[in-house]
PDB file of N, CA and C in Angstrom:
ATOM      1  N   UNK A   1     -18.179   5.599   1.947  1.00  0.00           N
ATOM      2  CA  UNK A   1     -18.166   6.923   2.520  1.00  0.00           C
ATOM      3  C   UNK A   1     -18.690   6.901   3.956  1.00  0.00           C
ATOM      4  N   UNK A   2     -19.907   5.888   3.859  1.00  0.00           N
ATOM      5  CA  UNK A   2     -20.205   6.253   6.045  1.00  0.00           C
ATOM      6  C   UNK A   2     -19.269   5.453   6.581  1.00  0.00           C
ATOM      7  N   UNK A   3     -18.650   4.476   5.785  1.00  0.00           N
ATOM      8  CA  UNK A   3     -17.567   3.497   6.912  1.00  0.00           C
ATOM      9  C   UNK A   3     -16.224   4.686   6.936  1.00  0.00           C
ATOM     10  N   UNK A   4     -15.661   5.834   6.018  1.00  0.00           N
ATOM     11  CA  UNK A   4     -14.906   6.851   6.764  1.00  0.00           C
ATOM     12  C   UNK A   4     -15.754   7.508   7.642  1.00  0.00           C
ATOM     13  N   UNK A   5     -16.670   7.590   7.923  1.00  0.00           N
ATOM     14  CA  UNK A   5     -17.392   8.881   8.695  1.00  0.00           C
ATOM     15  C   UNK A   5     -17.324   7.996  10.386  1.00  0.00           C
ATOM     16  N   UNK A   6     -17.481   6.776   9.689  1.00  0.00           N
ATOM     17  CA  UNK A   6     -17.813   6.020  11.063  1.00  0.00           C
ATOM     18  C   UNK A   6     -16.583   5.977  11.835  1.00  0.00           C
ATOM     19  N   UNK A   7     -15.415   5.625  10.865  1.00  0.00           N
ATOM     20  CA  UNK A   7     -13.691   5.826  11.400  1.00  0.00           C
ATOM     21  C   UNK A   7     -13.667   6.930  12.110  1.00  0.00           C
ATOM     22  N   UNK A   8     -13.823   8.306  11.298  1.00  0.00           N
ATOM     23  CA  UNK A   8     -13.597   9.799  11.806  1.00  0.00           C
ATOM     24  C   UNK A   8     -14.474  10.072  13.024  1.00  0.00           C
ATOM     25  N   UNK A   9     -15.490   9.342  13.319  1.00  0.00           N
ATOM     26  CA  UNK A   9     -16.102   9.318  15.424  1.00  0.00           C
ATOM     27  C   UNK A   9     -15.058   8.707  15.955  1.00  0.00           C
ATOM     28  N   UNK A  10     -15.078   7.302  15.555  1.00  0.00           N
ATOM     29  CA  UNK A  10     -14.720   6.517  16.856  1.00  0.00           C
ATOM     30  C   UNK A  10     -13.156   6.752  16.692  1.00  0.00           C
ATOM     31  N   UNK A  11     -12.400   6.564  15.407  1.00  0.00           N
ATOM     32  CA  UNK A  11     -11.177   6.194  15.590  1.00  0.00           C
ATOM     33  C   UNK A  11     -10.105   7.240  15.513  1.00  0.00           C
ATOM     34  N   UNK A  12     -10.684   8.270  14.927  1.00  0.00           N
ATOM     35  CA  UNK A  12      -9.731   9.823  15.017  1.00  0.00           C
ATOM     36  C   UNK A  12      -9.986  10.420  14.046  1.00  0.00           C
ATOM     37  N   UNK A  13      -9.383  11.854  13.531  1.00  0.00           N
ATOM     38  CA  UNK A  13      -9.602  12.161  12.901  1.00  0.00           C
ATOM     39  C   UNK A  13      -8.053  11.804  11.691  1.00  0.00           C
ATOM     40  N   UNK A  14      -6.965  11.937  12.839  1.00  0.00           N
ATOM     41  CA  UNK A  14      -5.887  11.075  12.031  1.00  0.00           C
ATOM     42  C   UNK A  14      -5.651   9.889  11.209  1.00  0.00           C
ATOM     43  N   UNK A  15      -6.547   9.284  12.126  1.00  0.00           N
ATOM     44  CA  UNK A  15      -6.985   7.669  11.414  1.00  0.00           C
ATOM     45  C   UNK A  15      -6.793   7.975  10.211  1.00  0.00           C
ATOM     46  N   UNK A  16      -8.611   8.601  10.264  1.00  0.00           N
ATOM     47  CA  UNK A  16      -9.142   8.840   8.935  1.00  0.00           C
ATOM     48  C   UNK A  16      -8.636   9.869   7.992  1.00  0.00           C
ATOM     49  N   UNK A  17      -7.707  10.511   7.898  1.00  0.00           N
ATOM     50  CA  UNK A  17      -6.851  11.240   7.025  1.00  0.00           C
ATOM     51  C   UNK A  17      -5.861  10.243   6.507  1.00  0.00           C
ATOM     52  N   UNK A  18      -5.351   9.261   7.534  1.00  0.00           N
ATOM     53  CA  UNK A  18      -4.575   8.584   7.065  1.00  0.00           C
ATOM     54  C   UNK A  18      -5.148   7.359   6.278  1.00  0.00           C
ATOM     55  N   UNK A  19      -6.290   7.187   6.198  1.00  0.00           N
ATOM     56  CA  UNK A  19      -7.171   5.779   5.550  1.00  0.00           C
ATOM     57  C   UNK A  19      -7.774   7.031   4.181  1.00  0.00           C
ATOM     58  N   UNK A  20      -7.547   8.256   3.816  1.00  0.00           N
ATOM     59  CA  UNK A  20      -8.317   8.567   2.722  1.00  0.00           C
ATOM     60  C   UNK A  20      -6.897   8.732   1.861  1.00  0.00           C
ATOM     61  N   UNK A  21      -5.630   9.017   2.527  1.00  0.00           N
ATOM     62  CA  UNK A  21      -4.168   9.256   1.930  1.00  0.00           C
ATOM     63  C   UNK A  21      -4.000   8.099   1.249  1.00  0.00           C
ATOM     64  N   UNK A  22      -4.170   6.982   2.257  1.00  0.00           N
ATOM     65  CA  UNK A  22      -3.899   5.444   1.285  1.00  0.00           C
ATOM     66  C   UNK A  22      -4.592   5.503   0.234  1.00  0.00           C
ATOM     67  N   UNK A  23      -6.196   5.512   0.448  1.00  0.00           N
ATOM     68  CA  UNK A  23      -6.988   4.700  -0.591  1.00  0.00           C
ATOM     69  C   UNK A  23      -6.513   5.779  -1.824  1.00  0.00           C
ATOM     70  N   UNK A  24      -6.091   7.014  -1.807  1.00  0.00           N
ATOM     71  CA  UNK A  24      -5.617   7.705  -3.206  1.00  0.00           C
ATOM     72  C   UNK A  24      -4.611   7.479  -3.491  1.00  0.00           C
ATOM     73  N   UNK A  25      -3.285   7.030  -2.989  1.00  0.00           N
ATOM     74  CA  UNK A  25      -1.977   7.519  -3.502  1.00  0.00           C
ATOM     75  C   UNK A  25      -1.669   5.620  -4.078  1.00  0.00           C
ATOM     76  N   UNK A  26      -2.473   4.529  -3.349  1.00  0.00           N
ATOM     77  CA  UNK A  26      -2.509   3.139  -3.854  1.00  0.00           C
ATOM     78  C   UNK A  26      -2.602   3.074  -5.555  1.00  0.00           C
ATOM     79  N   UNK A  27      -4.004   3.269  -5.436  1.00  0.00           N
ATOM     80  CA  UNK A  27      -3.860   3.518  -6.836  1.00  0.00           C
ATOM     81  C   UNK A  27      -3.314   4.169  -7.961  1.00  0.00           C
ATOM     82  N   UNK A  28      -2.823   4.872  -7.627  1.00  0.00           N
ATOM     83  CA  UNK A  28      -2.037   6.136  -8.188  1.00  0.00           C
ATOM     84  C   UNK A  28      -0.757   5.090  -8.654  1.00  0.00           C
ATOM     85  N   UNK A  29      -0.192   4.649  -7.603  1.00  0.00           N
ATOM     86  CA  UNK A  29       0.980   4.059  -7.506  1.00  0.00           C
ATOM     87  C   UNK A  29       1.253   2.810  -8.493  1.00  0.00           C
ATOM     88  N   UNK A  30       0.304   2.230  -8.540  1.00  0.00           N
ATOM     89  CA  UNK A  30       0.033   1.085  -8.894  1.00  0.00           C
ATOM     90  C   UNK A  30       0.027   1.201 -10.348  1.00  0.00           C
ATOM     91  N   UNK A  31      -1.076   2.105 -10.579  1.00  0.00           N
ATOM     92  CA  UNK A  31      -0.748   3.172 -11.948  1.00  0.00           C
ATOM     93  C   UNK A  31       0.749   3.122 -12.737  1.00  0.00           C
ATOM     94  N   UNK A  32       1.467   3.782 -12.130  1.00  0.00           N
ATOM     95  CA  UNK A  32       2.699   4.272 -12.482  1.00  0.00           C
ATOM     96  C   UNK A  32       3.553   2.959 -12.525  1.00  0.00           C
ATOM     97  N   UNK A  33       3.247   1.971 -11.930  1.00  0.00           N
ATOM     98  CA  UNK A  33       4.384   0.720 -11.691  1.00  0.00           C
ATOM     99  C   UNK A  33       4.256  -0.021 -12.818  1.00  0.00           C
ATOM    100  N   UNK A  34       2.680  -0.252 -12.692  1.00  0.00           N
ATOM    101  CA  UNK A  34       2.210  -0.888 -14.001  1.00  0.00           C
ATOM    102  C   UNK A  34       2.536  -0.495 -15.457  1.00  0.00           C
ATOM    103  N   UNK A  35       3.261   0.819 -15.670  1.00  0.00           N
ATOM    104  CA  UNK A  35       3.302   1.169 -17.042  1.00  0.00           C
ATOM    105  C   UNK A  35       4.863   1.595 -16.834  1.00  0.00           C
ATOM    106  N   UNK A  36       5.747   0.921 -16.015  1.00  0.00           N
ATOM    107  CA  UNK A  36       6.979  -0.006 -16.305  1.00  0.00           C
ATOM    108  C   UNK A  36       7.420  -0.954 -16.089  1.00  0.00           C
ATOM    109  N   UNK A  37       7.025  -2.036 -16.658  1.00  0.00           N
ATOM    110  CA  UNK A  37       7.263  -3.475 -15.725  1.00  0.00           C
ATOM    111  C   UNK A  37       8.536  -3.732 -15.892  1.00  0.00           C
ATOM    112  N   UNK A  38       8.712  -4.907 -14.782  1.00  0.00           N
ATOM    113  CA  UNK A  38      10.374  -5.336 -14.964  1.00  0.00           C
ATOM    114  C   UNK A  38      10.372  -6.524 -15.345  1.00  0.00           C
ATOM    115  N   UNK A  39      10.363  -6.517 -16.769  1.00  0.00           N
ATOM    116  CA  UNK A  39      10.412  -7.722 -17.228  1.00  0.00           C
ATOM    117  C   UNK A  39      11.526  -8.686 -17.395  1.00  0.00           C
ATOM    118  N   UNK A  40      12.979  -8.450 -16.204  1.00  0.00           N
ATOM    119  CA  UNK A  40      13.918  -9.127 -16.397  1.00  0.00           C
ATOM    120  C   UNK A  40      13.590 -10.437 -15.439  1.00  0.00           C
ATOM    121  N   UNK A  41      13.076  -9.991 -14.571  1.00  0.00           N
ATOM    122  CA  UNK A  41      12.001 -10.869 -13.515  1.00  0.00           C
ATOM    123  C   UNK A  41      10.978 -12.147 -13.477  1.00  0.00           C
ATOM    124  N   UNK A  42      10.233 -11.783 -14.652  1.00  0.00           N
ATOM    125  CA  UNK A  42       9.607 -12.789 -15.091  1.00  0.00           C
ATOM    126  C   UNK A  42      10.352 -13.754 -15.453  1.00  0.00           C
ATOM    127  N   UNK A  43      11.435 -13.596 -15.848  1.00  0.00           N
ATOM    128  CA  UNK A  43      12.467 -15.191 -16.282  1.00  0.00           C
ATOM    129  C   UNK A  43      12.852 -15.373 -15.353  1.00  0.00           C
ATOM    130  N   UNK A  44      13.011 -15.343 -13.986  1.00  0.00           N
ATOM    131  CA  UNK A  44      13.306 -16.197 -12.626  1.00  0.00           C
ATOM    132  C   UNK A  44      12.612 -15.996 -11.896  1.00  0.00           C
ATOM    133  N   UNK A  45      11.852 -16.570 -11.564  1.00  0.00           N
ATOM    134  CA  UNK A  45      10.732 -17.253 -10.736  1.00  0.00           C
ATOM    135  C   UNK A  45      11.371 -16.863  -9.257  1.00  0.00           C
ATOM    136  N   UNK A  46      12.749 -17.622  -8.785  1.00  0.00           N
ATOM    137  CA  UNK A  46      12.874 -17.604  -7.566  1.00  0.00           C
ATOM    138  C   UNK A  46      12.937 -16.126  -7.002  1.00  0.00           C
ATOM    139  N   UNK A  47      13.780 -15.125  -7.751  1.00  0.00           N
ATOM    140  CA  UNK A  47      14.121 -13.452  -8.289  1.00  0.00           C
ATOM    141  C   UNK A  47      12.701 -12.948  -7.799  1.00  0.00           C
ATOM    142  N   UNK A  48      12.324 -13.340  -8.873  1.00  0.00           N
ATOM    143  CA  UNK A  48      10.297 -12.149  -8.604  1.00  0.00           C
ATOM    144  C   UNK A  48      10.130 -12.573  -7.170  1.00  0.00           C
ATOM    145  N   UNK A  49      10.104 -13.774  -6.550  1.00  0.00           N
ATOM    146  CA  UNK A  49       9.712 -14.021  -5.417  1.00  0.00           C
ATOM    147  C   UNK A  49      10.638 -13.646  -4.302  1.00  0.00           C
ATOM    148  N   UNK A  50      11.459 -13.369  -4.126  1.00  0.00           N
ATOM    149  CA  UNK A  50      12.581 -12.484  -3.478  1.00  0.00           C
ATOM    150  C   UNK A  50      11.927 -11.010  -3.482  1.00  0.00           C
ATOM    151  N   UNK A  51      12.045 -10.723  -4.290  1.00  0.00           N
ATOM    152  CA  UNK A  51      11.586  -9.224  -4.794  1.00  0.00           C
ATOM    153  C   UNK A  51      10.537  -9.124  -3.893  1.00  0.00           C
ATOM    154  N   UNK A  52       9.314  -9.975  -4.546  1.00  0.00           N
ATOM    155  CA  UNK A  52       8.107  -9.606  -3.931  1.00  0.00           C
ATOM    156  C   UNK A  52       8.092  -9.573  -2.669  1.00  0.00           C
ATOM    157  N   UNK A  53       8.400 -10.689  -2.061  1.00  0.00           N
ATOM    158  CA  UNK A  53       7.781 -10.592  -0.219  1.00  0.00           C
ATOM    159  C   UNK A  53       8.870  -9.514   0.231  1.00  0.00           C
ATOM    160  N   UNK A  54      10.095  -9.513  -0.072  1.00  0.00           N
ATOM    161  CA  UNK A  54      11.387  -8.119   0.031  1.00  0.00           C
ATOM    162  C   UNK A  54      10.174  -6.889   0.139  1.00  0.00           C
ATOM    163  N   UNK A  55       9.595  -6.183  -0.967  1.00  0.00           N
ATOM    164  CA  UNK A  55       8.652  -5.083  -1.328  1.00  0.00           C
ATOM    165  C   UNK A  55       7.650  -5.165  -0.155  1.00  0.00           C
ATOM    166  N   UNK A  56       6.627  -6.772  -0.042  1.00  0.00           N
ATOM    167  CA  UNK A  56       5.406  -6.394   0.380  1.00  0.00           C
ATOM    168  C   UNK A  56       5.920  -6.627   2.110  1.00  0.00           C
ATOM    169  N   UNK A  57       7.045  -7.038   2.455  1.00  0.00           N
ATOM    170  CA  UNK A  57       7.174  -6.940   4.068  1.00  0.00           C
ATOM    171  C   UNK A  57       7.775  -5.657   4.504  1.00  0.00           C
ATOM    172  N   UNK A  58       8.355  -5.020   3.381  1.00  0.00           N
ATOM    173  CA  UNK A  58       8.509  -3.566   3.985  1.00  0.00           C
ATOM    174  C   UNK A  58       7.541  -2.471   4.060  1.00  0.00           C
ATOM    175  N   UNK A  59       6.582  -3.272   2.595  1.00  0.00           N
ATOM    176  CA  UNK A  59       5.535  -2.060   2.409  1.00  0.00           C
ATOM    177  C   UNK A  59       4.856  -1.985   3.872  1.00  0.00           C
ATOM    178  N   UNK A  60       4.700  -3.214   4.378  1.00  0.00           N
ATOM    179  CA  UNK A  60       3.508  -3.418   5.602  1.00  0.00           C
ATOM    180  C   UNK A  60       4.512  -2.985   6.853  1.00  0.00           C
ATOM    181  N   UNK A  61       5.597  -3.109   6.893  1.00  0.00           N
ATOM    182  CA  UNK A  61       6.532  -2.688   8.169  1.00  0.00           C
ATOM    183  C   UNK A  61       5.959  -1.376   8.140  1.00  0.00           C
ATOM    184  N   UNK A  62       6.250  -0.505   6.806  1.00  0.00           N
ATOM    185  CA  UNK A  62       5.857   1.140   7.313  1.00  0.00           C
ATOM    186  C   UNK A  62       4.394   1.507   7.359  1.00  0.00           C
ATOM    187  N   UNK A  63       3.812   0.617   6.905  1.00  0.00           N
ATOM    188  CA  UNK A  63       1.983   0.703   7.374  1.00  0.00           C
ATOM    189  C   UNK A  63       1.880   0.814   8.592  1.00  0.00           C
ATOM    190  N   UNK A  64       2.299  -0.370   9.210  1.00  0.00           N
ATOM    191  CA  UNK A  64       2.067  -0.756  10.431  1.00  0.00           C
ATOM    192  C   UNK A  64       2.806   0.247  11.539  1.00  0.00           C
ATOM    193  N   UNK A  65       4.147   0.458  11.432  1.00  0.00           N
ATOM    194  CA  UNK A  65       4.732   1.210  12.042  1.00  0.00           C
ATOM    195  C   UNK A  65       4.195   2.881  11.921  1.00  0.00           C
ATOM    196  N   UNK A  66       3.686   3.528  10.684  1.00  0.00           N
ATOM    197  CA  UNK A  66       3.200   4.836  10.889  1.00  0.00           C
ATOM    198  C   UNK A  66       1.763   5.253  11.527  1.00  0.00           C
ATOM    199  N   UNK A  67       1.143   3.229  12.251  1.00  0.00           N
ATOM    200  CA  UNK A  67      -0.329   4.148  12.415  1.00  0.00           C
ATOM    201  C   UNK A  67      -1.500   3.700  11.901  1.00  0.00           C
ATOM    202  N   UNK A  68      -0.756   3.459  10.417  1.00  0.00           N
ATOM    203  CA  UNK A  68      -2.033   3.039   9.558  1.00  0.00           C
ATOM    204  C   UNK A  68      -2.555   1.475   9.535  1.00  0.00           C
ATOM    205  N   UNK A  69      -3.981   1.829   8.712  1.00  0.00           N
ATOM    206  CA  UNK A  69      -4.506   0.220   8.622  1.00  0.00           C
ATOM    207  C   UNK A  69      -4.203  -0.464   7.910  1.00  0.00           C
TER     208      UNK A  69
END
């Protein structure tokens, strides 16, 4: 809680709206993914790994691109 307070001086107040949006809607998300897995995936190895860095280089393209940390 003081490391947002400390964001909301120095780094904005946008920042920090946008660093309290993440830390809730992450978990949330994660939540919901987790209680449907795709278990056609787990039988190809090369597949999940496609998938994955596919997911986590876009997830971070729109991090990065909207602002956020």
């Amino acid at each position: 809680m003081i490391l947002l307070l400390i964001a909301f001086l120095f780094v904005g107040k946008k920042f920090a709206l946008k660093t309290v949006a993440v830390s809730v809607l992450f978990p949330l998300m994660l939540d919901i993914l987790l209680r449907y897995p795709l278990t056609e995936l787990y039988d190809e190895p090369m597949l999940s790994a496609l998938f994955a860095g596919t997911l986590l280089g876009a997830g971070s393209g729109i991090v990065l691109r909207s602002g956020a940390s």
